[in-house]
Protein backbone atom coordinates (compact mmCIF):
# COMPACT_ATOMS: atom_id res chain seq x y z
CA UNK A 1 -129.47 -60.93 -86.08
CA UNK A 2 -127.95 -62.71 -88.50
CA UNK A 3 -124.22 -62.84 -87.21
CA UNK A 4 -122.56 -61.93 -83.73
CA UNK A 5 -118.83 -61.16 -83.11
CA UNK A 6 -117.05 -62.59 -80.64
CA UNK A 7 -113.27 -62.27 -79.24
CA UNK A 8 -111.75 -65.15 -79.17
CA UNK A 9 -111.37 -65.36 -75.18
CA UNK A 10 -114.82 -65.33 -74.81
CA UNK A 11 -115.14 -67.97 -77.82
CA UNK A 12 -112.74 -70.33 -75.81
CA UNK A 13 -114.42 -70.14 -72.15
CA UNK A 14 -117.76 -70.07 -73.17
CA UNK A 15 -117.93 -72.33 -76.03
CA UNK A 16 -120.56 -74.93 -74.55
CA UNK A 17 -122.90 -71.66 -74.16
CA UNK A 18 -122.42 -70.31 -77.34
CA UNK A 19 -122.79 -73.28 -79.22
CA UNK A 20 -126.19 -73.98 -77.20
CA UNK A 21 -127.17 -70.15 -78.19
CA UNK A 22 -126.21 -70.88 -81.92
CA UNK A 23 -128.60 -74.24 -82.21
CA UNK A 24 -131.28 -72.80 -80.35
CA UNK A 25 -130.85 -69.90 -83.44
CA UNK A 26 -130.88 -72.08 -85.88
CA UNK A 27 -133.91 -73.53 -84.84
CA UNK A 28 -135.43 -70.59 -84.76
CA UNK A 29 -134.10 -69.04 -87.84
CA UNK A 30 -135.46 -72.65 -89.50
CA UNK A 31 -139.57 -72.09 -87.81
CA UNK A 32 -139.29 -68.61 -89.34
CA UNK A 33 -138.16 -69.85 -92.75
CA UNK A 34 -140.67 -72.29 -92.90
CA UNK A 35 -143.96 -70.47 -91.67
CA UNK A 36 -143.31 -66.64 -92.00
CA UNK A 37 -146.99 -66.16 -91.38
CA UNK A 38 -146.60 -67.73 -87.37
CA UNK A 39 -143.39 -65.57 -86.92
CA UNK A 40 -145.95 -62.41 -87.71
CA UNK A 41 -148.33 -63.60 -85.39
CA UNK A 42 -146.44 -63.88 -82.33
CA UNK A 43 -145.02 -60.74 -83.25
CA UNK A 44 -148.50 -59.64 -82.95
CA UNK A 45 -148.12 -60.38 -78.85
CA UNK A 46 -145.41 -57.70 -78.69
CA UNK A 47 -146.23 -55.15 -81.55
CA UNK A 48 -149.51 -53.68 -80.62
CA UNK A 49 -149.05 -51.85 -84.53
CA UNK A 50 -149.39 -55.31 -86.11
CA UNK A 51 -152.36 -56.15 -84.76
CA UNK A 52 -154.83 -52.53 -85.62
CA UNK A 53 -152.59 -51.82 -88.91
CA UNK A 54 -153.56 -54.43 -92.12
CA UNK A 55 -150.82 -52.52 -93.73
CA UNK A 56 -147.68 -52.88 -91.10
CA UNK A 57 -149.13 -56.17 -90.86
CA UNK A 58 -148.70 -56.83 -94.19
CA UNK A 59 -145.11 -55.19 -94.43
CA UNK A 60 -144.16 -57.30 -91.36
CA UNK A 61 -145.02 -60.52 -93.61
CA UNK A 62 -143.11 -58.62 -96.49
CA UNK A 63 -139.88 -58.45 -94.27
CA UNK A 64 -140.32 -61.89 -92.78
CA UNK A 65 -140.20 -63.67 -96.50
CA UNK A 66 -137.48 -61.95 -97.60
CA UNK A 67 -135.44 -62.08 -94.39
CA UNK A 68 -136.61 -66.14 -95.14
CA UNK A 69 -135.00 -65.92 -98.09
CA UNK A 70 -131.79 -64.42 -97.35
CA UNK A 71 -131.14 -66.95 -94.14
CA UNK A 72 -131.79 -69.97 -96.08
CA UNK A 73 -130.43 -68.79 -99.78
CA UNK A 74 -130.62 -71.16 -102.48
CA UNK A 75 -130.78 -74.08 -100.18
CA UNK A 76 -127.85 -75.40 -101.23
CA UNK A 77 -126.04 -73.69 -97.88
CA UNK A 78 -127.51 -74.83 -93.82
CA UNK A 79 -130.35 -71.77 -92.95
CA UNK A 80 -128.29 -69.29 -90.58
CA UNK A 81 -125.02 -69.26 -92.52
CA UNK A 82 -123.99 -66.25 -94.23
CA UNK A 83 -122.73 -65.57 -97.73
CA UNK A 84 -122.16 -62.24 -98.91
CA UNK A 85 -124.46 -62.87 -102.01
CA UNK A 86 -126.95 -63.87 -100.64
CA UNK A 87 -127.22 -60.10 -99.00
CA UNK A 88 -128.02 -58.35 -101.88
CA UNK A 89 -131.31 -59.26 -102.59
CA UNK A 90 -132.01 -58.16 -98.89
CA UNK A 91 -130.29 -55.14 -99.41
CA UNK A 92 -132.53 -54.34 -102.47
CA UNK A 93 -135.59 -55.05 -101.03
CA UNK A 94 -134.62 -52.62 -98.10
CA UNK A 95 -133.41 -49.87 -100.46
CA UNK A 96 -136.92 -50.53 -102.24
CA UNK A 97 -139.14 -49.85 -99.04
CA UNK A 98 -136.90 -46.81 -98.31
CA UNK A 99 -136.26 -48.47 -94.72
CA UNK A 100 -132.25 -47.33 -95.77
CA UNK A 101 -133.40 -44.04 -95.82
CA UNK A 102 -131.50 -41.30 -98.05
CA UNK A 103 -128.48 -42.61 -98.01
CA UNK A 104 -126.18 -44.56 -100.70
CA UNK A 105 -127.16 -47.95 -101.28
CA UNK A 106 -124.62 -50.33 -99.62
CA UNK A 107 -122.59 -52.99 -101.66
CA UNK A 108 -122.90 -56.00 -99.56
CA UNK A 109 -119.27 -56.63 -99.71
CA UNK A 110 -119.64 -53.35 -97.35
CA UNK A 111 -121.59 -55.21 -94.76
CA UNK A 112 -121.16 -58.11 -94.82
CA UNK A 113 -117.88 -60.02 -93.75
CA UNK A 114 -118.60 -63.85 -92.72
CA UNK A 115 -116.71 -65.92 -90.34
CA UNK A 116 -114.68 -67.82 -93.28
CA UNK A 117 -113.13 -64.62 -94.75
């Protein structure tokens, strides 16, 4: 995911774990952002769907840019850090694909509450 909620208990005993979990993420997040094409491929190992279905397998590269997009914005911000902007686009493309469903569109303002407000 893009953001995990913590109380701050757990923040203060386990901070050396957390902050381990967090770089390991960003690392991760930063691979994905660069090569979207190798994130769909070793999805491949785990979604049997990807690998008989051109068409998922094509959606799956859809979703993996613009989830690229949204973690690393305008590059002006470190990849994994979350602005409420930079969810709308994401948001949009969902909506677009119908992977919302029926429902309202959501503002992002409505889902999305970083750390720093």
């Amino acid at each position: 995911g893009l953001g995990d909620v913590y109380k701050r208990q757990l923040l203060d005993s386990r901070r050396q774990d957390l902050e381990t979990a967090v770089k390991a993420s960003i690392k991760g997040m930063t691979a994905f952002v660069k090569d979207p094409d190798a994130a769909v491929e070793a999805t491949k190992d785990h979604m049997d769907d990807l690998k008989v279905d051109q068409t998922q397998a094509a959606r799956a590269r859809e979703v993996a840019v613009a989830t690229g997009k949204l973690v690393s914005g305008d590059g002006s911000h470190p990849i994994g850090s979350v602005r409420v902007d930079d969810f709308t686009p994401m948001i949009e493309f969902l909506a677009s694909h119908k992977i919302l469903g029926d429902k309202k569109t959501p503002k992002a303002a409505d889902v999305c509450v970083p750390l720093t407000q």
